[in-house]
C-alpha atoms as a PDB file:
ATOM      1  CA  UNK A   1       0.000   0.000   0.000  1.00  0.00           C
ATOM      2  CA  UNK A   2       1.196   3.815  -0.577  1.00  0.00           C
ATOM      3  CA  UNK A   3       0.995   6.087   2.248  1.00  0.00           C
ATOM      4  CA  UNK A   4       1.788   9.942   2.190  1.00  0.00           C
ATOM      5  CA  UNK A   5       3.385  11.457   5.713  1.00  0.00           C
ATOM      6  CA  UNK A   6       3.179  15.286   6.457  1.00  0.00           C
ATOM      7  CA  UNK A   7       5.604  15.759   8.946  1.00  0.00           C
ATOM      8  CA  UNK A   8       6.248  18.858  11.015  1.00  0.00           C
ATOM      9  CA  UNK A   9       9.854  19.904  12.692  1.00  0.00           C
ATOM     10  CA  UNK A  10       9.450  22.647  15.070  1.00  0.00           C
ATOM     11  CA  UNK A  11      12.561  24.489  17.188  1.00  0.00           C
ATOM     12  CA  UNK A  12      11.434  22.848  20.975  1.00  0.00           C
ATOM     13  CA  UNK A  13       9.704  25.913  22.748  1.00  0.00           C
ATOM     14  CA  UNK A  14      12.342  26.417  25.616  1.00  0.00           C
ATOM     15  CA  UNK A  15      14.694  27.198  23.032  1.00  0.00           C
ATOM     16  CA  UNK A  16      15.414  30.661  20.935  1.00  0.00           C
ATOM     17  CA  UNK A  17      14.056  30.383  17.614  1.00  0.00           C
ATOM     18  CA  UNK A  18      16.042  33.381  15.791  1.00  0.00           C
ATOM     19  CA  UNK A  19      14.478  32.783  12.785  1.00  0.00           C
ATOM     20  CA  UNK A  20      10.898  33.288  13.848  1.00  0.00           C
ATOM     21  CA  UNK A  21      12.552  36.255  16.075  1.00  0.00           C
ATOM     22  CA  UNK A  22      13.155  38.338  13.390  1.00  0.00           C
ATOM     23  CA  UNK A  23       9.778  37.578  10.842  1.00  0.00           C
ATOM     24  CA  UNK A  24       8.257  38.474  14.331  1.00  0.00           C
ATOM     25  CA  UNK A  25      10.040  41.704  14.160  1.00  0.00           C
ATOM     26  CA  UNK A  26       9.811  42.531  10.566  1.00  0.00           C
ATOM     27  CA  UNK A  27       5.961  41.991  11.183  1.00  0.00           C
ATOM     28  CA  UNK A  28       5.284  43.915  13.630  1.00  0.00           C
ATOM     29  CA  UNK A  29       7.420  46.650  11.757  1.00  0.00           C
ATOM     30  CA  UNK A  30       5.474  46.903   9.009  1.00  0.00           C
ATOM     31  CA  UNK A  31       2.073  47.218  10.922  1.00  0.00           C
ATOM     32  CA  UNK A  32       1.052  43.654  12.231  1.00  0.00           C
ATOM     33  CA  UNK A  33       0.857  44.330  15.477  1.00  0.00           C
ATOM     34  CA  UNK A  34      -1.242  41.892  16.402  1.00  0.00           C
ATOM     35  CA  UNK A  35       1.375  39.247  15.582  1.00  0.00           C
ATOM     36  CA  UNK A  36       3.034  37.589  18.290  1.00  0.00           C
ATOM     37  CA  UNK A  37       5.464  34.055  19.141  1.00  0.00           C
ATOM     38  CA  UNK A  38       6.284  33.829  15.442  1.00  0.00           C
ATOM     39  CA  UNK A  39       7.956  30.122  14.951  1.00  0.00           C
ATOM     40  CA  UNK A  40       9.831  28.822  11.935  1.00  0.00           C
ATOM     41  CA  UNK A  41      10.085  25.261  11.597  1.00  0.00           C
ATOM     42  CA  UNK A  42      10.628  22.552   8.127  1.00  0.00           C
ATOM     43  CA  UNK A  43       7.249  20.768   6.691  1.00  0.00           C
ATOM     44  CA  UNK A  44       8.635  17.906   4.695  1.00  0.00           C
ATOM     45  CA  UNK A  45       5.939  15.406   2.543  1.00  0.00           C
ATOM     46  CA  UNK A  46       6.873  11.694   2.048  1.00  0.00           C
ATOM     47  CA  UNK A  47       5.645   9.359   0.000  1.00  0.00           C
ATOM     48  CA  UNK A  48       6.374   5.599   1.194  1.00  0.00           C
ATOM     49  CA  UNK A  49       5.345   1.984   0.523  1.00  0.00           C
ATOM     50  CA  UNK A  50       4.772  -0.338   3.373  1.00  0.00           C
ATOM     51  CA  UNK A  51       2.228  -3.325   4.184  1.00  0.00           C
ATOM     52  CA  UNK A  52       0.348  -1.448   6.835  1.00  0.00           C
ATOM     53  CA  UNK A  53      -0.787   2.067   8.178  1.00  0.00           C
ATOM     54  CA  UNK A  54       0.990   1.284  11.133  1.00  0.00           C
ATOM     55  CA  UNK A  55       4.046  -0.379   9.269  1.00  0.00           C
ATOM     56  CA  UNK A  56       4.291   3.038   7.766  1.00  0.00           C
ATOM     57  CA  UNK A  57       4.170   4.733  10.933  1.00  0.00           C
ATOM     58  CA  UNK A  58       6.881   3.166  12.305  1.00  0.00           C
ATOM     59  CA  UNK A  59       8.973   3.887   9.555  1.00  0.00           C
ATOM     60  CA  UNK A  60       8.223   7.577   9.802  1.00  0.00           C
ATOM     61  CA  UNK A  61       9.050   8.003  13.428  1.00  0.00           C
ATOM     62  CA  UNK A  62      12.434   6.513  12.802  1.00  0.00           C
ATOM     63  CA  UNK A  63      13.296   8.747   9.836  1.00  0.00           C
ATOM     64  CA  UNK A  64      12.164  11.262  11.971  1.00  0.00           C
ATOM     65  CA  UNK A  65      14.223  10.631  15.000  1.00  0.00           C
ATOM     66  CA  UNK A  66      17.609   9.451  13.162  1.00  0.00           C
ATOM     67  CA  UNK A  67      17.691  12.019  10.163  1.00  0.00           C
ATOM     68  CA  UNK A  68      14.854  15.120   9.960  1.00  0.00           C
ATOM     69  CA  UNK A  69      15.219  16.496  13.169  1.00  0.00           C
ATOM     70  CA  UNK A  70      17.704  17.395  15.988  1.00  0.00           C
ATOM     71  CA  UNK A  71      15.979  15.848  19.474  1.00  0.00           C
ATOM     72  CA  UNK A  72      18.117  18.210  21.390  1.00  0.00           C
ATOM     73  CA  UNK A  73      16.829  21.363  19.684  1.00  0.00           C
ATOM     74  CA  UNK A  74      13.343  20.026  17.860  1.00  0.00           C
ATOM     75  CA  UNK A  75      10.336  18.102  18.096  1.00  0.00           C
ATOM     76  CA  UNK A  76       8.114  16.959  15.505  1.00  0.00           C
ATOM     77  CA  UNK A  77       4.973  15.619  14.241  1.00  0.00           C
ATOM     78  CA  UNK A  78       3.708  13.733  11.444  1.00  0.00           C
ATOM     79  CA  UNK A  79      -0.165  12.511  10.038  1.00  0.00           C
ATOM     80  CA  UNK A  80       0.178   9.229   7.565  1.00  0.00           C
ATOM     81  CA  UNK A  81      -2.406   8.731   5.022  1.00  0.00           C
ATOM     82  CA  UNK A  82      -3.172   6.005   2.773  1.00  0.00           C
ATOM     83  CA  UNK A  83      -2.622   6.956  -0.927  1.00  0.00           C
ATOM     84  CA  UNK A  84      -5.470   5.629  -3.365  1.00  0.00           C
END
């Protein structure tokens, strides 16, 4: 079966997010200044065959954990769907 996983990397919240800092800034510069706790993280969309929804979950979490995201300085989160 194909599966599709939308997976979300965010900076963890204890730590400074520099990035998201500065659009926060630049925002509120140019008159949004109603915008506040801007943060900039990676959305990443994978496309994998596996036997199972849960199979593919699996798979997903490990990707996750060894090679899209940092555990010391990120979390993430991800939503698999079956492809038909």
């Amino acid at each position: 079966m194909k599966f599709i996983a939308e997976i979300n990397v965010m900076p963890l919240k204890a730590l400074l997010d520099p990035q998201g800092k500065a659009v926060n800034a630049t925002l509120k510069n140019t008159g949004y200044k109603t915008i506040s706790n801007v943060r900039i993280g990676k959305h990443i969309t994978v496309e994998l065959e596996c036997d199972s929804k849960k199979e593919a979950e699996k798979l997903i979490d490990e990707i996750c954990k060894k090679v899209l995201s940092n555990p010391i300085m990120e979390s993430y989160e991800f939503d698999v769907k079956e492809l038909k």
